[in-house]
Protein backbone atom coordinates (compact mmCIF):
# COMPACT_ATOMS: atom_id res chain seq x y z
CA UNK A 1 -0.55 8.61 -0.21
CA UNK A 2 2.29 6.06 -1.60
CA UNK A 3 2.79 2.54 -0.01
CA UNK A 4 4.37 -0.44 -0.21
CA UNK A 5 3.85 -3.95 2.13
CA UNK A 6 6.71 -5.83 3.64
CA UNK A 7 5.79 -9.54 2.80
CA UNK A 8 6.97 -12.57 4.85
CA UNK A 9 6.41 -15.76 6.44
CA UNK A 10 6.53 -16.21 10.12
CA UNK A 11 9.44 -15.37 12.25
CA UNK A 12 10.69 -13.75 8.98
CA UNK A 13 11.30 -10.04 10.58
CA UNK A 14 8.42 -8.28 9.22
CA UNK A 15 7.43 -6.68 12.37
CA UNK A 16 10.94 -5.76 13.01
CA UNK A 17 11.37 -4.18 9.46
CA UNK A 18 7.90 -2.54 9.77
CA UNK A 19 9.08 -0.87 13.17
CA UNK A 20 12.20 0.37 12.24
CA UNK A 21 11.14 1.41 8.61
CA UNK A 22 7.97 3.71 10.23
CA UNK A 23 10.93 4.96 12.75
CA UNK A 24 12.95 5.81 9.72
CA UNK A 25 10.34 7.92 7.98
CA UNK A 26 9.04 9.65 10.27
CA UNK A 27 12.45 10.89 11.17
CA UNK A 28 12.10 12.41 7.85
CA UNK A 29 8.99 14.33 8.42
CA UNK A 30 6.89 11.78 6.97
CA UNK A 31 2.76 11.19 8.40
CA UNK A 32 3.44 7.47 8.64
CA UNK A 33 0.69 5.16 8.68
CA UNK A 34 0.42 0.96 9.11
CA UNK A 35 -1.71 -1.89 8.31
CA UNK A 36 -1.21 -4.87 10.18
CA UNK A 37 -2.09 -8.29 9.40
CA UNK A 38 -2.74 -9.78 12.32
CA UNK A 39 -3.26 -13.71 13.50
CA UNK A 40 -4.60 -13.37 16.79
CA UNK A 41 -7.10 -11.13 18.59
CA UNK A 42 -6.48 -7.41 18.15
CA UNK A 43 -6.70 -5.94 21.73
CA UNK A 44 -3.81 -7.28 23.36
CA UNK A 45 -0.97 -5.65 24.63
CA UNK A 46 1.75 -7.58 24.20
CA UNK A 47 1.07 -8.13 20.22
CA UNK A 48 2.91 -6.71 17.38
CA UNK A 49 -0.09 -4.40 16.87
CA UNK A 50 1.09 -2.50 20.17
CA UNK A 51 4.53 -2.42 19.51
CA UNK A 52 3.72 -0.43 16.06
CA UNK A 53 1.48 2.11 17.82
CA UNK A 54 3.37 5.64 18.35
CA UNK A 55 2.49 8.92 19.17
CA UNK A 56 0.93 10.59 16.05
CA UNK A 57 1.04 7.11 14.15
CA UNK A 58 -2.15 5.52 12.50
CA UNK A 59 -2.15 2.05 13.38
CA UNK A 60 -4.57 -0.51 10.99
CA UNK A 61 -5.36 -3.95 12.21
CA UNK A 62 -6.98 -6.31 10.24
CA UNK A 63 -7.51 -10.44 11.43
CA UNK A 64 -10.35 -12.77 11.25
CA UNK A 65 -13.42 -12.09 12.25
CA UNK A 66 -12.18 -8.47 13.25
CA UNK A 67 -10.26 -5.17 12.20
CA UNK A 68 -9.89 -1.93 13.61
CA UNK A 69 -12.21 -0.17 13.91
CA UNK A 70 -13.65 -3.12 15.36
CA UNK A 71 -16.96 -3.77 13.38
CA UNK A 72 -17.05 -7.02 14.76
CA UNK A 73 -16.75 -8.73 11.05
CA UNK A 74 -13.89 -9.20 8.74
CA UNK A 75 -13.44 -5.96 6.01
CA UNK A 76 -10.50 -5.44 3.92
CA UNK A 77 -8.02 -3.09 3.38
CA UNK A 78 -9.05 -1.06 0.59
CA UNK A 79 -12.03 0.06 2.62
CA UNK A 80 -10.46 1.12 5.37
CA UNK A 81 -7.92 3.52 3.49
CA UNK A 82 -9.97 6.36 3.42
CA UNK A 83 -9.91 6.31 7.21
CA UNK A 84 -5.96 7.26 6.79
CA UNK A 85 -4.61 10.71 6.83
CA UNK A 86 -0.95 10.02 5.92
CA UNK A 87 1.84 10.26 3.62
CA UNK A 88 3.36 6.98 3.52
CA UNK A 89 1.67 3.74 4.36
CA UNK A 90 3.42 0.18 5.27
CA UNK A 91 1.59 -2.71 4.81
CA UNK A 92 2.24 -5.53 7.43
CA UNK A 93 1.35 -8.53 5.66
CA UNK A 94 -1.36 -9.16 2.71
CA UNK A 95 0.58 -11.39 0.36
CA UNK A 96 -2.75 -11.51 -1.79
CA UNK A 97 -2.01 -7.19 -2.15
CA UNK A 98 -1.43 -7.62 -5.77
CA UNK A 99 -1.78 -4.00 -5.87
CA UNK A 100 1.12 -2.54 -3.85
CA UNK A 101 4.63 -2.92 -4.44
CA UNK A 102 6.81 -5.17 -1.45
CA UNK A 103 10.13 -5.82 0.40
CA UNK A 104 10.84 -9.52 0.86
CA UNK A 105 11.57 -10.86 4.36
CA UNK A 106 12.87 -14.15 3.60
CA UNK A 107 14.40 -16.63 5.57
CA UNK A 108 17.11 -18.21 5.38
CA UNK A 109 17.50 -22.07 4.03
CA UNK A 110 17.44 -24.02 7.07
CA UNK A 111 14.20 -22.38 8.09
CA UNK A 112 12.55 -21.20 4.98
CA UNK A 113 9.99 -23.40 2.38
CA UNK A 114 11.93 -24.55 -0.82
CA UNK A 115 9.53 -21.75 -2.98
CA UNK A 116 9.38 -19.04 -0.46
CA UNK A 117 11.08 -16.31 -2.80
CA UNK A 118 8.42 -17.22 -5.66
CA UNK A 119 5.65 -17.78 -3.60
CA UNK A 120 6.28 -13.82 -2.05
CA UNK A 121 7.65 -11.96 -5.09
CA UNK A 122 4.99 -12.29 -7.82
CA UNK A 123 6.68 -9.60 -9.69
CA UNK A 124 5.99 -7.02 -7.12
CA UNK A 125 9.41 -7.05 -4.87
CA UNK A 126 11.70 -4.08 -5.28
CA UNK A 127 13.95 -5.20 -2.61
CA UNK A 128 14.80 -7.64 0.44
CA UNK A 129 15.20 -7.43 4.32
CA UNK A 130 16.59 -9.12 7.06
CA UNK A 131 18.67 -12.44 6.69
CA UNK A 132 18.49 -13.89 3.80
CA UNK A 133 19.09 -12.06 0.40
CA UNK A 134 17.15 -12.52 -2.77
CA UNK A 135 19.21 -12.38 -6.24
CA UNK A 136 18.35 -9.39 -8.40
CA UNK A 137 16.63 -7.50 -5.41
CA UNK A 138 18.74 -4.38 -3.54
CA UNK A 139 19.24 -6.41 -0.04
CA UNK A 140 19.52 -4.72 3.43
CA UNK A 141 20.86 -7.13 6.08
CA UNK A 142 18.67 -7.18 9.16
CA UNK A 143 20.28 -7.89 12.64
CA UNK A 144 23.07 -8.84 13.76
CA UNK A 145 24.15 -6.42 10.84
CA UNK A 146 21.64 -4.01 11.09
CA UNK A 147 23.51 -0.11 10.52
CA UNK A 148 21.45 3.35 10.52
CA UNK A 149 22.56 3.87 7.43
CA UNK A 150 20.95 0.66 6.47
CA UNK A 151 17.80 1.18 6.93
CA UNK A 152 18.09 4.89 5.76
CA UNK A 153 18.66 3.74 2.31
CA UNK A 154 15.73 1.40 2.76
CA UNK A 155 13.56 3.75 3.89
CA UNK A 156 15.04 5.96 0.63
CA UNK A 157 14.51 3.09 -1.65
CA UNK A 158 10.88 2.59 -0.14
CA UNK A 159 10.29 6.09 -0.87
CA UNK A 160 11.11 6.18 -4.59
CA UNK A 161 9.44 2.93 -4.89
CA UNK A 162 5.99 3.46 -3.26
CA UNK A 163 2.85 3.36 -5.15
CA UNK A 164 -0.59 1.92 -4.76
CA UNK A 165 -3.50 1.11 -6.91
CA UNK A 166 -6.77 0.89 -6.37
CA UNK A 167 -7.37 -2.78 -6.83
CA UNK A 168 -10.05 -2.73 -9.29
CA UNK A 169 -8.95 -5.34 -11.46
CA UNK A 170 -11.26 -3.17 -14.21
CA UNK A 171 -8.74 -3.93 -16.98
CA UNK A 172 -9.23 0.09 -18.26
CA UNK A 173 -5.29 -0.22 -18.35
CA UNK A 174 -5.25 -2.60 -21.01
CA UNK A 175 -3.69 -5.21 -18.21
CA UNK A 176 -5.89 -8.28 -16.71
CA UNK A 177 -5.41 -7.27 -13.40
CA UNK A 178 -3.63 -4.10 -10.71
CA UNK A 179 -1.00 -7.02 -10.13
CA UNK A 180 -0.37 -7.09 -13.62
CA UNK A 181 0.42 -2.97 -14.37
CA UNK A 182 2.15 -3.53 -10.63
CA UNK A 183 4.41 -5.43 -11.19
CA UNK A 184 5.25 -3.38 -14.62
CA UNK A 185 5.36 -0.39 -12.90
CA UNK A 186 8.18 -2.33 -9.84
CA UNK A 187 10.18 -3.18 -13.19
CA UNK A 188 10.12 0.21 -14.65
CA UNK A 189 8.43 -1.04 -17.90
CA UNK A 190 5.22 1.03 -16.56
CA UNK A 191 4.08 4.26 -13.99
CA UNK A 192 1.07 4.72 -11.96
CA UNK A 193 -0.16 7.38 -14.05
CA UNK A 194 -1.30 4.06 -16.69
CA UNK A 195 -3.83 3.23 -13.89
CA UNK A 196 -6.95 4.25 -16.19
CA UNK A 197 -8.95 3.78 -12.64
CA UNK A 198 -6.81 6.85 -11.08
CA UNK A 199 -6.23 9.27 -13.83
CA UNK A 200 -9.32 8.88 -16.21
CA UNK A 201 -11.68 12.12 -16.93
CA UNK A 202 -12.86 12.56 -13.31
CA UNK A 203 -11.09 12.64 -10.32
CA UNK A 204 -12.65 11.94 -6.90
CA UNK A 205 -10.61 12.48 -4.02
CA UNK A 206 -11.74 11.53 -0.62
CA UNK A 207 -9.62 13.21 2.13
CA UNK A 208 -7.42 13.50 -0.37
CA UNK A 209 -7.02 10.23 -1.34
CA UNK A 210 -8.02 9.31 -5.10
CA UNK A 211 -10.76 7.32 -5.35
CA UNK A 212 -10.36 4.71 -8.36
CA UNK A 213 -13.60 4.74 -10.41
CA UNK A 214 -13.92 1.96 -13.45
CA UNK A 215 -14.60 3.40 -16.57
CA UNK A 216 -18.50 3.24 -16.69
CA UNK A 217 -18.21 4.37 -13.80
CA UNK A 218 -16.34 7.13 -14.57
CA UNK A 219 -18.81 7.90 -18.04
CA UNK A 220 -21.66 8.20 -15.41
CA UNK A 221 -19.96 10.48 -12.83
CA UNK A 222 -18.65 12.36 -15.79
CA UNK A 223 -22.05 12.39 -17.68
CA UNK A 224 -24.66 13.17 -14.88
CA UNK A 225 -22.18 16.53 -13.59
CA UNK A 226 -22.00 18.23 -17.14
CA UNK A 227 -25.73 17.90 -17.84
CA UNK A 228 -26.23 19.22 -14.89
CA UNK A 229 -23.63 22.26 -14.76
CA UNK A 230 -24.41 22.82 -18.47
CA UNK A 231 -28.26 24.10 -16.95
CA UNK A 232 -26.65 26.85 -14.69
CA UNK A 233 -25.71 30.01 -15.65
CA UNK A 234 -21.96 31.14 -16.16
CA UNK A 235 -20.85 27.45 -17.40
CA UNK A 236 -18.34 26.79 -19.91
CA UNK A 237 -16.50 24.16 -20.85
CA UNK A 238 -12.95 23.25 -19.60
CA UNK A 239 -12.07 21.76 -16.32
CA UNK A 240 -14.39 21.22 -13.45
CA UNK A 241 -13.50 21.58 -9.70
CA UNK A 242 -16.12 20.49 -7.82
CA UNK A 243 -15.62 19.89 -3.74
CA UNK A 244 -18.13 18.14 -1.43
CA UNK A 245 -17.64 18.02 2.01
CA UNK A 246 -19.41 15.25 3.56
C-alpha cells in the first residue's frame, strides 16, 4: 500500500482535495483508503469525517482522546494501518508524518502565516493544491479553477509519487530519521527500497502490508527461524516462505 498526506492549515482545502483526490482514484480502480485528522468529536454527521465515507471506502479517524475504532484513548496512525486493506491511502492531516510524502494546501497571503510553506514542506512536498501555488512544486489550482483534468493529473502525480515508511527512526538506512530518507526519496536523490526497516533479510507482511522490523530485530526473527527449520527434515538453505495466519 503507497500513500501520501495532503498537509494544510485550516480553511486551506484539505478536505476538499482529500474528497475529490479519493473520487479520482477510485475511478481508476483503485481500493482507496483515508486517515483523517480530526479536531472535534468523531461521531458526528455533519463533520468532514462523514463527508469522506463512501461505499467500499475505509475511512480512519484519529482526534484527541479518540480514533476509530473508538478505544476510547488516543493511538496513532502507524498502529492502525494494519487494520487497512487498500491500495492507496490519503492522509488527512499529520504534519508531524515525517514518513509519508505530501501535497501542500496553502493559502493564499492575505490569509496564510508568513512561514506557512516552510513550516508544511519539510522536504517532503511533491506538489501543491488549491489557491495558492508554491515555487518549485507542480501546482493544481483548486476552485474556482478546478478542471477534471486537473485533478486527474494530480491523482497521476500522487500515484507515481506515493510511498510510505515505517517510521522507525532506526537509522539502519544510514539516515537519522524516515523524514530524512523521505524527503530524499520526494527529491529523487533516494527510493524506498533504501528503507533497511522494509527490505532487510526478513520480510513480515501483515495482510499484506510490510511490517518494518529494526535491525536487531530483524537478526532475532532471522536467527530464532533458521535454528529452528535447520532441526527439521528436508531443509536447505535458500529462501524461506513462511505464512502464519493469525
Amino acid at each position: 500500500m503507497r500513500a501520501v498526506s495532503i498537509i494544510g492549515f485550516k480553511n486551506s482545502g484539505k478536505s476538499t482535495l482529500t474528497e475529490l483526490l479519493a473520487d479520482a482514484l477510485e475511478r481508476r480502480g483503485l481500493r482507496v483508503a483515508v486517515a483523517k485528522h480530526a479536531h472535534s468529536g468523531l461521531d458526528k454527521p455533519d463533520t468532514d469525517s462523514a463527508r469522506l465515507r463512501a461505499p467500499g471506502r475505509t475511512v480512519l479517524a484519529l482526534a484527541d482522546g479518540e480514533c476509530a475504532v473508538f478505544y476510547g484513548e488516543t493511538r496513532f496512525l502507524a498502529d492502525m494501518i494494519p487494520l487497512i486493506q487498500a491500495d492507496m491511502l490519503l492522509v488527512e492531516g499529520g504534519k508531524r508524518l515525517g514518513w509519508l510524502p505530501r501535497i501542500l494546501c496553502l493559502r493564499p497571503p492575505g490569509e496564510a502565516e508568513a512561514d506557512e510553506r516552510d513550516a508544511l514542506d519539510q522536504g517532503l512536498a511533491f506538489a501543491a493544491w488549491g489557491r495558492e501555488p508554491a515555487p518549485g512544486l507542480p501546482y493544481f489550482p483548486g476552485a474556482p479553477d478546478l478542471k477534471d483534468e486537473t485533478l486527474d493529473a494530480l491523482a497521476a502525480l500522487a500515484l507515481e509519487k506515493a510511498f510510505m515508511l515505517p517510521g522507525l527512526d532506526c537509522s539502519a538506512c544510514g539516515r537519522e530519521s524516515c523524514a530524512a530518507l523521505a524527503a530524499e526519496i520526494v527529491a529523487g536523490k533516494a527510493g524506498a527500497k533504501d528503507c533497511a526497516a522494509l527490505h532487510s533479510e526478513v520480510e513480515v507482511r501483515i495482510n499484506g502490508q510490510p511490517l518494518g522490523l529494526n535491525a536487531f530485530t530483524a537478526r532475532v526473527v532471522a536467527g530464532a527461524l533458521r535454528g529452528m527449520l535447520r532441526e527439521m527434515k528436508g531443509f536447505a538453505p535458500g529462501e524461506l516462505t513462511l505464512k502464519l495466519r493469525g
